[in-house]
PDB file of N, CA and C in Angstrom:
ATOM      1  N   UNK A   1     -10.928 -18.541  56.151  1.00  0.00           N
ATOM      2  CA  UNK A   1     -11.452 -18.914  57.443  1.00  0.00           C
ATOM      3  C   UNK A   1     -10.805 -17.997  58.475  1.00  0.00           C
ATOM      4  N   UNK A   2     -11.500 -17.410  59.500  1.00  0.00           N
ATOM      5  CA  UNK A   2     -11.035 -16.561  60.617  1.00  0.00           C
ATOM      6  C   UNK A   2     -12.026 -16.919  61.840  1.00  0.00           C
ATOM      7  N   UNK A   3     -11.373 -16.602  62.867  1.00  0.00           N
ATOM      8  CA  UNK A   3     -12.051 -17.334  64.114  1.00  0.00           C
ATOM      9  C   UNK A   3     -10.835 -16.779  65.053  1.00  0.00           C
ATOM     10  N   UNK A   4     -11.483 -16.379  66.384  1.00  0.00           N
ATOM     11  CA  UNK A   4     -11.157 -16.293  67.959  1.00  0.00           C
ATOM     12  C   UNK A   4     -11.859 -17.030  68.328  1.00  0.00           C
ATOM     13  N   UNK A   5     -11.603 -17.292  69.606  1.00  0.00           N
ATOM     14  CA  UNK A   5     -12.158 -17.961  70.786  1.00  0.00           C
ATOM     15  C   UNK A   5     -12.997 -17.476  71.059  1.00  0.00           C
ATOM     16  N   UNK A   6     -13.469 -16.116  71.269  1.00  0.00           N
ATOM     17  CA  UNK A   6     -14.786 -15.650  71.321  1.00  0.00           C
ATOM     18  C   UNK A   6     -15.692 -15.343  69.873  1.00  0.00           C
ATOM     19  N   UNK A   7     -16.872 -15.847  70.484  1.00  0.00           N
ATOM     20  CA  UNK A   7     -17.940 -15.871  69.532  1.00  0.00           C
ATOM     21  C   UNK A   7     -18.430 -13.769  68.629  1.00  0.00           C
ATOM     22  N   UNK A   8     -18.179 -13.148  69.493  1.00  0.00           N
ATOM     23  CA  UNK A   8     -18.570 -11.282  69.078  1.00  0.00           C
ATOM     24  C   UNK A   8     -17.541 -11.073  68.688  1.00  0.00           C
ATOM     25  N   UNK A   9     -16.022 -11.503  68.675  1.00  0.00           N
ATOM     26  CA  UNK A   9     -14.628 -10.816  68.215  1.00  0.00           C
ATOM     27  C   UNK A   9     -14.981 -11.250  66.951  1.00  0.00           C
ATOM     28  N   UNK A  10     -15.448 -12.886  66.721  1.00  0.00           N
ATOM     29  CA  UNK A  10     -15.501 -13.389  65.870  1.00  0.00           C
ATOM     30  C   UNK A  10     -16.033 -12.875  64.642  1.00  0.00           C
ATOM     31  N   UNK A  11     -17.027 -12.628  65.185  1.00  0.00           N
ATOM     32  CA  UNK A  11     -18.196 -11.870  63.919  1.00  0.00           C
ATOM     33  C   UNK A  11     -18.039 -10.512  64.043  1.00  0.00           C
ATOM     34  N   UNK A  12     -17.111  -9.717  64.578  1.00  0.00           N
ATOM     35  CA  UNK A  12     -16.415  -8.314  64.230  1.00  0.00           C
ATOM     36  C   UNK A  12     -15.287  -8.757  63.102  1.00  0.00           C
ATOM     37  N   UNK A  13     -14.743  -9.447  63.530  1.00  0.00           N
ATOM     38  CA  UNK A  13     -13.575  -9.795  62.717  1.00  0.00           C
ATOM     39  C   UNK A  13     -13.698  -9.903  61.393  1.00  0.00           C
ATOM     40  N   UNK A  14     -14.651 -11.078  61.399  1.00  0.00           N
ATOM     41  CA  UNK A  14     -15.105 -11.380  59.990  1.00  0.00           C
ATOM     42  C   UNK A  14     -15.871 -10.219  58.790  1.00  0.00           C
ATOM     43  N   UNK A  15     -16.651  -9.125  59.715  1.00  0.00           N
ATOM     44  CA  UNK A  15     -17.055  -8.098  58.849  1.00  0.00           C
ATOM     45  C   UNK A  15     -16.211  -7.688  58.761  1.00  0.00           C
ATOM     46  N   UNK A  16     -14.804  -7.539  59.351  1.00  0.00           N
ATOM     47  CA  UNK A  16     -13.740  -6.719  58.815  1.00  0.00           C
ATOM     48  C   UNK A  16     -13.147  -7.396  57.931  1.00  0.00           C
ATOM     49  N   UNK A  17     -12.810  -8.496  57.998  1.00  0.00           N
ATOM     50  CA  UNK A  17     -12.217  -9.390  56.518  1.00  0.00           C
ATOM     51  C   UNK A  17     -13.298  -9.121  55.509  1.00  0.00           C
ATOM     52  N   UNK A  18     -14.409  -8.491  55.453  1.00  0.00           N
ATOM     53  CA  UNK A  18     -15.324  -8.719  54.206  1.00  0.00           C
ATOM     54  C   UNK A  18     -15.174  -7.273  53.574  1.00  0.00           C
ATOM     55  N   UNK A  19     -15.126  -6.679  54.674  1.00  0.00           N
ATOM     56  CA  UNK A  19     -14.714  -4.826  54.106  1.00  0.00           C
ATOM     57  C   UNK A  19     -13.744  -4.928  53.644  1.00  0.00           C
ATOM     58  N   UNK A  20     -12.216  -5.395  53.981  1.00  0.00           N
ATOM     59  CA  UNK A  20     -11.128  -5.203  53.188  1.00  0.00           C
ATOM     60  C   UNK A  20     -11.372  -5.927  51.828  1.00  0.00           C
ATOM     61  N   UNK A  21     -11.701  -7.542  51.999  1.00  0.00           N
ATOM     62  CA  UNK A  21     -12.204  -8.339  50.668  1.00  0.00           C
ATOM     63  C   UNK A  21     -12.646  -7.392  49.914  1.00  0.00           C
ATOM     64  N   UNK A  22     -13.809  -6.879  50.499  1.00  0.00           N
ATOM     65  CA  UNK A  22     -14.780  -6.324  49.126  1.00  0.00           C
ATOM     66  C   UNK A  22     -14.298  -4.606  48.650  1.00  0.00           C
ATOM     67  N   UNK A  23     -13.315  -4.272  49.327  1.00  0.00           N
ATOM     68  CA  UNK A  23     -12.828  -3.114  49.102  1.00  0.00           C
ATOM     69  C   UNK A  23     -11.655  -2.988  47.917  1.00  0.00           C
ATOM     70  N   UNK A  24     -10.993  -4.314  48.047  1.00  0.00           N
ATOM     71  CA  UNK A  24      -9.932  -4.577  47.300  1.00  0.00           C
ATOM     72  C   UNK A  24     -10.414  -4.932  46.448  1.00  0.00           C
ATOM     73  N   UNK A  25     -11.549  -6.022  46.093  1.00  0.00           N
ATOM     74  CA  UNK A  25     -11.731  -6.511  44.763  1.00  0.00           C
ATOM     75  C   UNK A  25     -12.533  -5.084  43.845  1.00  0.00           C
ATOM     76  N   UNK A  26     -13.130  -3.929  44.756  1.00  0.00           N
ATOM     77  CA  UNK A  26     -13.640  -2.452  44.161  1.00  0.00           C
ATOM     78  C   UNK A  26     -12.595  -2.101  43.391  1.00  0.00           C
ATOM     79  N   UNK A  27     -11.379  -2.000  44.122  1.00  0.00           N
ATOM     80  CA  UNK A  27     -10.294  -1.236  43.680  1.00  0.00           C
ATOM     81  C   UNK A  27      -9.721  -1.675  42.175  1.00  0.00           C
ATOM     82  N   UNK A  28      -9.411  -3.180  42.442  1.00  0.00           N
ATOM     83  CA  UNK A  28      -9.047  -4.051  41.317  1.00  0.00           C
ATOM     84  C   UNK A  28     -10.217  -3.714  40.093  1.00  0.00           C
ATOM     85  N   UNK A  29     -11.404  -3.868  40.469  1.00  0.00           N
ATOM     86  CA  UNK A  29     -12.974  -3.851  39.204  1.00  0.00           C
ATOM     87  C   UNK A  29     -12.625  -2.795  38.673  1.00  0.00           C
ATOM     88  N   UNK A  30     -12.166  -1.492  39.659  1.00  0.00           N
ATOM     89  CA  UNK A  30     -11.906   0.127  38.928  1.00  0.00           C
ATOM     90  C   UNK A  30     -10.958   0.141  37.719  1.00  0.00           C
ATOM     91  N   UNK A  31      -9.440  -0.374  38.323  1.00  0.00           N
ATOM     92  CA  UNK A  31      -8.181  -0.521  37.395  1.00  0.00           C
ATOM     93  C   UNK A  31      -8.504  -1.444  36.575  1.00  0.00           C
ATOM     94  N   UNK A  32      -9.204  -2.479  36.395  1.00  0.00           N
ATOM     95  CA  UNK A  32      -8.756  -3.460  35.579  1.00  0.00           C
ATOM     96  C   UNK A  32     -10.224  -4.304  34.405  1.00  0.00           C
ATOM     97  N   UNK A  33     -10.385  -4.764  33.612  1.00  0.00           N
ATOM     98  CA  UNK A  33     -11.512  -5.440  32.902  1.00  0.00           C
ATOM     99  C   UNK A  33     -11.471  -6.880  33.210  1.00  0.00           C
ATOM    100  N   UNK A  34     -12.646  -7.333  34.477  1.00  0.00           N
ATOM    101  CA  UNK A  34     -12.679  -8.545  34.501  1.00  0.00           C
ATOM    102  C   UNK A  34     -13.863  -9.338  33.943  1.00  0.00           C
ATOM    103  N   UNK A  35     -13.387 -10.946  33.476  1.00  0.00           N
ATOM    104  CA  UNK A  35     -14.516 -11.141  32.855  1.00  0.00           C
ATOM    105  C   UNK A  35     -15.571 -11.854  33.510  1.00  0.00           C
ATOM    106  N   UNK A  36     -15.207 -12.159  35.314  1.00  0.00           N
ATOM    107  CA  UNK A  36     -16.150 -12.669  35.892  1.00  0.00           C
ATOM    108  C   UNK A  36     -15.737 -11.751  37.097  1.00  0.00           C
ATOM    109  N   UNK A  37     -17.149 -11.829  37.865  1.00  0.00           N
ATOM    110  CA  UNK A  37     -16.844 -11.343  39.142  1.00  0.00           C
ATOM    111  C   UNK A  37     -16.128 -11.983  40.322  1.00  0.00           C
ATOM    112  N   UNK A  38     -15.221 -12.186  41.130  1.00  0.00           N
ATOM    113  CA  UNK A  38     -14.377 -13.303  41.657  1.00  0.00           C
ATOM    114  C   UNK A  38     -15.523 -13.799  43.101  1.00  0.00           C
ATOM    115  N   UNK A  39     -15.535 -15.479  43.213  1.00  0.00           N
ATOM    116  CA  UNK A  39     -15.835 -15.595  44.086  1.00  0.00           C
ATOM    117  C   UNK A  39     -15.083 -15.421  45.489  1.00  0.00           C
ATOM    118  N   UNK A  40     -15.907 -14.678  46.252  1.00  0.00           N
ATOM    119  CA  UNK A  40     -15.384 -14.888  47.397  1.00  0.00           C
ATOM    120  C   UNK A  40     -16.299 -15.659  49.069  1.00  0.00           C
ATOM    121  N   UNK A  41     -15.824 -16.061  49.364  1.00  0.00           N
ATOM    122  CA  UNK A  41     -15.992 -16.791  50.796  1.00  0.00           C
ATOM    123  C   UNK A  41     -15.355 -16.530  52.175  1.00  0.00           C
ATOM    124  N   UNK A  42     -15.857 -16.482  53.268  1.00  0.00           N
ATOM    125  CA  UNK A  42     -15.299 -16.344  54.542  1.00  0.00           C
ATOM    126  C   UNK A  42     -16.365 -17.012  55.853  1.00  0.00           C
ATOM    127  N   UNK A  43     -15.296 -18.135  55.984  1.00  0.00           N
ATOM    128  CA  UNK A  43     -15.938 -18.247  57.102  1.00  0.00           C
ATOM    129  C   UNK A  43     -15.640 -18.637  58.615  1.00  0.00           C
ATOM    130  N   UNK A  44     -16.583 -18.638  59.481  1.00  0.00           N
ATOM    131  CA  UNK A  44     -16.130 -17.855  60.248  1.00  0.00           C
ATOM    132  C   UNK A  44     -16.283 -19.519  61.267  1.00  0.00           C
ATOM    133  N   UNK A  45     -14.809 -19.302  61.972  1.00  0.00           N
ATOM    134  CA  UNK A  45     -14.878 -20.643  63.620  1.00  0.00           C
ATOM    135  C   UNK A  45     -14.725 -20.033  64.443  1.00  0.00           C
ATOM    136  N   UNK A  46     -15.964 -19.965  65.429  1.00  0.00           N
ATOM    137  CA  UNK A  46     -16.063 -19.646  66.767  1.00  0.00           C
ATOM    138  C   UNK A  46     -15.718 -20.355  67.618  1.00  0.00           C
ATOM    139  N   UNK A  47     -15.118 -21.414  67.596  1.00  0.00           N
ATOM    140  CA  UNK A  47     -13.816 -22.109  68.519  1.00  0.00           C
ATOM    141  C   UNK A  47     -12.998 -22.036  68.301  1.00  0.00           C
ATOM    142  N   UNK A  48     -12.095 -21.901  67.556  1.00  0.00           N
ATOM    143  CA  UNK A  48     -10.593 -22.164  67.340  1.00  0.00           C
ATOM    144  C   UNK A  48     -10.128 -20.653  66.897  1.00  0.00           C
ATOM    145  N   UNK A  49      -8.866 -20.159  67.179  1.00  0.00           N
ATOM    146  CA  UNK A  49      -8.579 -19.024  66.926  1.00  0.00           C
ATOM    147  C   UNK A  49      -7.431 -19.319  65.485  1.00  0.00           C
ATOM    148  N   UNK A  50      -8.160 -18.881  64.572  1.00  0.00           N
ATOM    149  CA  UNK A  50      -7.677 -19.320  63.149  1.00  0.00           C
ATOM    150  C   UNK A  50      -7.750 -18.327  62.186  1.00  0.00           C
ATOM    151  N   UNK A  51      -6.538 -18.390  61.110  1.00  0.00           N
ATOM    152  CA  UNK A  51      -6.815 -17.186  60.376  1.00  0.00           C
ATOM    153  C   UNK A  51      -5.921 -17.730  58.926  1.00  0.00           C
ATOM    154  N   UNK A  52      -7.038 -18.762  58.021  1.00  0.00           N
ATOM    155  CA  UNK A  52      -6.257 -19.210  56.955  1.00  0.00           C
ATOM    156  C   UNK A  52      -7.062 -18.195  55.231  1.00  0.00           C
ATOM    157  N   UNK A  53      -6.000 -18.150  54.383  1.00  0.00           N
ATOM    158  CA  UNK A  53      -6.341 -17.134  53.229  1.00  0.00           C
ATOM    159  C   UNK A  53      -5.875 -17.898  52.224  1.00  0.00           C
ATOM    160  N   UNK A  54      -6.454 -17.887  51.315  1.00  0.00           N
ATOM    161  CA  UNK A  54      -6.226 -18.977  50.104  1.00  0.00           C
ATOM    162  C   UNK A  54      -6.318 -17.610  48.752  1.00  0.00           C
ATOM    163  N   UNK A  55      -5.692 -17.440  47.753  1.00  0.00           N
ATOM    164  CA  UNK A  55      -5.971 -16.534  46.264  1.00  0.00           C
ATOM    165  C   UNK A  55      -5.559 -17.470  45.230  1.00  0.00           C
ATOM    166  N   UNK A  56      -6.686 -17.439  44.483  1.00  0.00           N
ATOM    167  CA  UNK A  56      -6.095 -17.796  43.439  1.00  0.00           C
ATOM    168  C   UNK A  56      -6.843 -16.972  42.207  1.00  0.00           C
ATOM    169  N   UNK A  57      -5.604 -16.908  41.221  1.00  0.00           N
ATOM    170  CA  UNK A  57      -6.291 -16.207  39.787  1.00  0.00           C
ATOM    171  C   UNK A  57      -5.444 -16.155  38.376  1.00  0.00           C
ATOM    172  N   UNK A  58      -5.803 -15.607  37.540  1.00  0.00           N
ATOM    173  CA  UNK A  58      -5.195 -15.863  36.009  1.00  0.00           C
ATOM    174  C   UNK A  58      -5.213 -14.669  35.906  1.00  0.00           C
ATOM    175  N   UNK A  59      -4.169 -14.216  35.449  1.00  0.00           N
ATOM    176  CA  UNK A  59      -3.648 -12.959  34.828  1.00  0.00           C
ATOM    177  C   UNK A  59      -3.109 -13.051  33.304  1.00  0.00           C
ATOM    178  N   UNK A  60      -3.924 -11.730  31.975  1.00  0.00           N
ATOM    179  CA  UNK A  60      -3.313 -12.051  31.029  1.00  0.00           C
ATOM    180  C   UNK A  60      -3.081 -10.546  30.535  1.00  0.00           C
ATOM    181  N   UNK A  61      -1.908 -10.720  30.290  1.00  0.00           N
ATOM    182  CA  UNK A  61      -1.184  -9.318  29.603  1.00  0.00           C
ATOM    183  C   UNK A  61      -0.486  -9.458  28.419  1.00  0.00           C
ATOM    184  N   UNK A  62      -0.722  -8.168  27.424  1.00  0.00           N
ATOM    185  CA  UNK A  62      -0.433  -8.213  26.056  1.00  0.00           C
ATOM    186  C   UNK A  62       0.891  -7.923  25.854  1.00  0.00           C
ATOM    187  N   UNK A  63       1.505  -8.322  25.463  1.00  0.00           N
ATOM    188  CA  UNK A  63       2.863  -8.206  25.097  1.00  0.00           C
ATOM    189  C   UNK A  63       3.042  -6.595  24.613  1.00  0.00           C
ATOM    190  N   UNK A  64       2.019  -5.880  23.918  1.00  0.00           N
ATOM    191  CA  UNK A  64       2.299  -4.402  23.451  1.00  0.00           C
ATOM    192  C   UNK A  64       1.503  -3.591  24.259  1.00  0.00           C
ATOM    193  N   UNK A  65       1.122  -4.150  25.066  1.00  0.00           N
ATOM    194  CA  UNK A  65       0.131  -3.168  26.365  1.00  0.00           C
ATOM    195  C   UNK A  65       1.533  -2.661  27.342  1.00  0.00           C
ATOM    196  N   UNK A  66       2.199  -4.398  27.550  1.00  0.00           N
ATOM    197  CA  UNK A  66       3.138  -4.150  28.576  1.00  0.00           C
ATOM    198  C   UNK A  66       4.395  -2.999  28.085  1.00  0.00           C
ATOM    199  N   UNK A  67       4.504  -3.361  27.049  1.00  0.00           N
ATOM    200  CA  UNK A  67       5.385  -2.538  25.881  1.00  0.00           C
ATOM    201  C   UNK A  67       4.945  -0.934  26.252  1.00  0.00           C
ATOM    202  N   UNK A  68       3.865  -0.353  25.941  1.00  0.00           N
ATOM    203  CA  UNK A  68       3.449   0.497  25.818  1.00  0.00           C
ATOM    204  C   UNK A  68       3.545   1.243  27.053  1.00  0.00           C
ATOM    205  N   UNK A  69       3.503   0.395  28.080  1.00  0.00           N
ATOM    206  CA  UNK A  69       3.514   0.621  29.765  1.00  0.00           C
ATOM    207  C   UNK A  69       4.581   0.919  30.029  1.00  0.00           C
ATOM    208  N   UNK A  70       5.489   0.312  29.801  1.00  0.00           N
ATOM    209  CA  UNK A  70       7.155   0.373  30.094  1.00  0.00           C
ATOM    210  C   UNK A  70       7.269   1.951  29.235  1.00  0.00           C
ATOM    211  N   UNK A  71       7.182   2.479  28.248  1.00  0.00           N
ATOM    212  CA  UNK A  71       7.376   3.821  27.640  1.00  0.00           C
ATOM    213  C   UNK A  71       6.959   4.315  28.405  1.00  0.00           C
ATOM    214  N   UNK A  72       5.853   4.770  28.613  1.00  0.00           N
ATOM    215  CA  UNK A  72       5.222   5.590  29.707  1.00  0.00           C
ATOM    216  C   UNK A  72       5.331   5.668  30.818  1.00  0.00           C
ATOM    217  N   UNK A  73       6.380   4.826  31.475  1.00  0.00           N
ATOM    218  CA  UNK A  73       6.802   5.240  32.994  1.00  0.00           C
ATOM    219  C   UNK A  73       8.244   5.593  32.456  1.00  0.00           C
ATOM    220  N   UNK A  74       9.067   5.169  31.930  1.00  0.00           N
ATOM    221  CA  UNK A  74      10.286   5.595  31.616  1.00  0.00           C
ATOM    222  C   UNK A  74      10.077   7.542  31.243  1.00  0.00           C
ATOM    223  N   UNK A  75       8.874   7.616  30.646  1.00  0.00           N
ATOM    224  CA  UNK A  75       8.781   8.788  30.103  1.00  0.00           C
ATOM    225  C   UNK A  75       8.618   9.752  31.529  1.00  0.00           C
ATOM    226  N   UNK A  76       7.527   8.940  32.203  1.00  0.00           N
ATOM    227  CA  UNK A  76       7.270   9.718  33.623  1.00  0.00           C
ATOM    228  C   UNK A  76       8.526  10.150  34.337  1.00  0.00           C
ATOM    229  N   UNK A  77       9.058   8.856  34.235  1.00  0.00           N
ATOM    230  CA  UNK A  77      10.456   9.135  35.497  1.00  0.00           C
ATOM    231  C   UNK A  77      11.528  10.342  34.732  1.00  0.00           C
ATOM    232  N   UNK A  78      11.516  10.147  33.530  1.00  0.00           N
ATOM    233  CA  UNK A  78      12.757  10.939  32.769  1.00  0.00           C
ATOM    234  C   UNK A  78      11.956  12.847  32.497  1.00  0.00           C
ATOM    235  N   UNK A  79      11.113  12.919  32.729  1.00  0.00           N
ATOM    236  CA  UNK A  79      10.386  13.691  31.791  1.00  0.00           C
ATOM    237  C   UNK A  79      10.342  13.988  30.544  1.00  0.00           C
ATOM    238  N   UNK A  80      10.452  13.077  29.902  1.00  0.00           N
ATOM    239  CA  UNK A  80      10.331  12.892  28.145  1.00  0.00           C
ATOM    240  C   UNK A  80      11.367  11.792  27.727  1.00  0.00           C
ATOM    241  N   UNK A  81      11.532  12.134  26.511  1.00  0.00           N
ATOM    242  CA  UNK A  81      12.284  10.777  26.026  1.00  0.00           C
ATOM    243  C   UNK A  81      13.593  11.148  26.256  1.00  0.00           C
ATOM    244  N   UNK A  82      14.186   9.734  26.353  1.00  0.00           N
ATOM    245  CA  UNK A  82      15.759   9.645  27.056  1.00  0.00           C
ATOM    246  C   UNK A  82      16.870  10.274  26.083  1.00  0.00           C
ATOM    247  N   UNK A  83      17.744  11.277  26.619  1.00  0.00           N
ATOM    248  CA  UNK A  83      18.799  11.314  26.010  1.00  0.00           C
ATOM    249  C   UNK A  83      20.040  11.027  25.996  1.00  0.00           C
ATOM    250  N   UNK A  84      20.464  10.312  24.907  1.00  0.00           N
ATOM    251  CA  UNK A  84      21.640   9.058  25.053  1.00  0.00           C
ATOM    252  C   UNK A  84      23.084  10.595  24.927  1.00  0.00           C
ATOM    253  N   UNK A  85      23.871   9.886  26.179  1.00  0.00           N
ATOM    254  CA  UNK A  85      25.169  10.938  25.618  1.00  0.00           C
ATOM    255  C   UNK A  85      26.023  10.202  24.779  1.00  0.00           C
ATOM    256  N   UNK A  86      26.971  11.146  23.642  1.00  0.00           N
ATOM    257  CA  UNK A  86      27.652  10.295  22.810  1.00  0.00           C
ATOM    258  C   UNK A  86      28.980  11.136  22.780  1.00  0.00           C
ATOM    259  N   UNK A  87      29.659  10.263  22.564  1.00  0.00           N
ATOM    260  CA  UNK A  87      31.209  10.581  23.015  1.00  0.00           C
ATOM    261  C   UNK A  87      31.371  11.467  21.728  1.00  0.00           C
ATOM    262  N   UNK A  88      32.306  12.655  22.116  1.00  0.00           N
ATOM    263  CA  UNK A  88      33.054  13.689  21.360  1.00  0.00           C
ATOM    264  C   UNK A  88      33.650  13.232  20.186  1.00  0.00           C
ATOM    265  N   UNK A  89      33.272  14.068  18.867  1.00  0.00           N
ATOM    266  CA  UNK A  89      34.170  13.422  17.497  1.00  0.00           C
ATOM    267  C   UNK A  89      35.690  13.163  17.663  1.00  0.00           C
ATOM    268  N   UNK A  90      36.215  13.909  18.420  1.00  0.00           N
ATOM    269  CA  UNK A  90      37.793  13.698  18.443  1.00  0.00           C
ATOM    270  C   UNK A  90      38.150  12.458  18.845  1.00  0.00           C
ATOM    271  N   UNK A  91      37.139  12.448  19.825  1.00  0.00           N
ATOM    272  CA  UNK A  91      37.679  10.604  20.661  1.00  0.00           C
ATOM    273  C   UNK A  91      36.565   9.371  19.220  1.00  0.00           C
ATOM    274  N   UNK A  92      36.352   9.942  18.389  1.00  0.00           N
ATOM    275  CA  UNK A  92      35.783   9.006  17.455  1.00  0.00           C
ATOM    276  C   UNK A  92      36.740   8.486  16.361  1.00  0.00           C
ATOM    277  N   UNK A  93      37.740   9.906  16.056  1.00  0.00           N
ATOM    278  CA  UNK A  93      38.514   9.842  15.101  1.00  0.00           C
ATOM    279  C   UNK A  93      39.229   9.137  15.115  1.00  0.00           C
ATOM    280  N   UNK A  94      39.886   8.486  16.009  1.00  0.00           N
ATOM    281  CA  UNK A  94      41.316   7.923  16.156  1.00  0.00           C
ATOM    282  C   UNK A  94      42.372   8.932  16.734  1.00  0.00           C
ATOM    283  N   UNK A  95      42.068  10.283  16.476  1.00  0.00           N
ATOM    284  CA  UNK A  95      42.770  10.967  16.945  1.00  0.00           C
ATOM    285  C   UNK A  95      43.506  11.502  18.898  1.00  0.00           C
ATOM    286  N   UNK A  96      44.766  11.521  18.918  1.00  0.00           N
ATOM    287  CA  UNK A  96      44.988  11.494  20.337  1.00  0.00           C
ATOM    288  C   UNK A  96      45.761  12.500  20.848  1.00  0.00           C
ATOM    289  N   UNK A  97      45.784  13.811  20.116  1.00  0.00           N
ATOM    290  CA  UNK A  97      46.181  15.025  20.159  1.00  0.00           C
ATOM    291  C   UNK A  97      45.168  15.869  21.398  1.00  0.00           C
ATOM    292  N   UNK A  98      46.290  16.536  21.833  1.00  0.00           N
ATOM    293  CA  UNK A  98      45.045  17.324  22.922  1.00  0.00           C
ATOM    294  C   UNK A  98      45.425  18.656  22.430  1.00  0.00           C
ATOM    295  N   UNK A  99      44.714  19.579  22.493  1.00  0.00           N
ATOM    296  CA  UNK A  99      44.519  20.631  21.758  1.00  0.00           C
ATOM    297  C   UNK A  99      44.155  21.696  23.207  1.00  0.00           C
ATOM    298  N   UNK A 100      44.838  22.615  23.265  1.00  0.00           N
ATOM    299  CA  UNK A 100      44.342  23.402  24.126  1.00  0.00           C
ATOM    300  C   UNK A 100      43.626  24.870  24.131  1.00  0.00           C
TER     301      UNK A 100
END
């Protein structure tokens, strides 16, 4: 629901809540496989200056999608796969001689 006190802000307003609405749910349809199209609603009070937003939705993600996701940004950020440093054989040995 959106509403000014004036009746023309009103119905500017509201085509602008429908452009962002319907721009965002484009964006989302692009990235993602949905299995319904989401309803949406807006409407509009030309008395009262009001501006209430309600979302609701179900999200389901695969445990080896997310898996798979997490590699591939780690990979992005690192540029390839991580390399672990590992401490020097001498400090493995037991040994505590310094050698110069």
């Amino acid at each position: 629901m959106v509403g000014v006190s004036d009746a023309a802000a009103t119905g500017v307003i509201t085509g602008a809540f429908w452009a962002v609405k319907g721009g965002v749910v484009g964006l989302l349809s692009n990235y993602m496989k949905m299995k319904e199209m989401p309803v949406m609603t807006i409407t509009p009070n030309f008395q009262h200056t009001v501006s209430i937003t309600s979302f609701k939705c179900m999200i389901q993600v695969r445990v080896g999608h997310a898996i798979l996701a997490g590699i591939k940004l780690v990979k992005y950020w690192k540029g390839g796969w991580p390399e672990f440093k590992s401490k020097p054989l001498s400090a493995l040995s037991g040994d505590n001689t310094n050698s110069v």
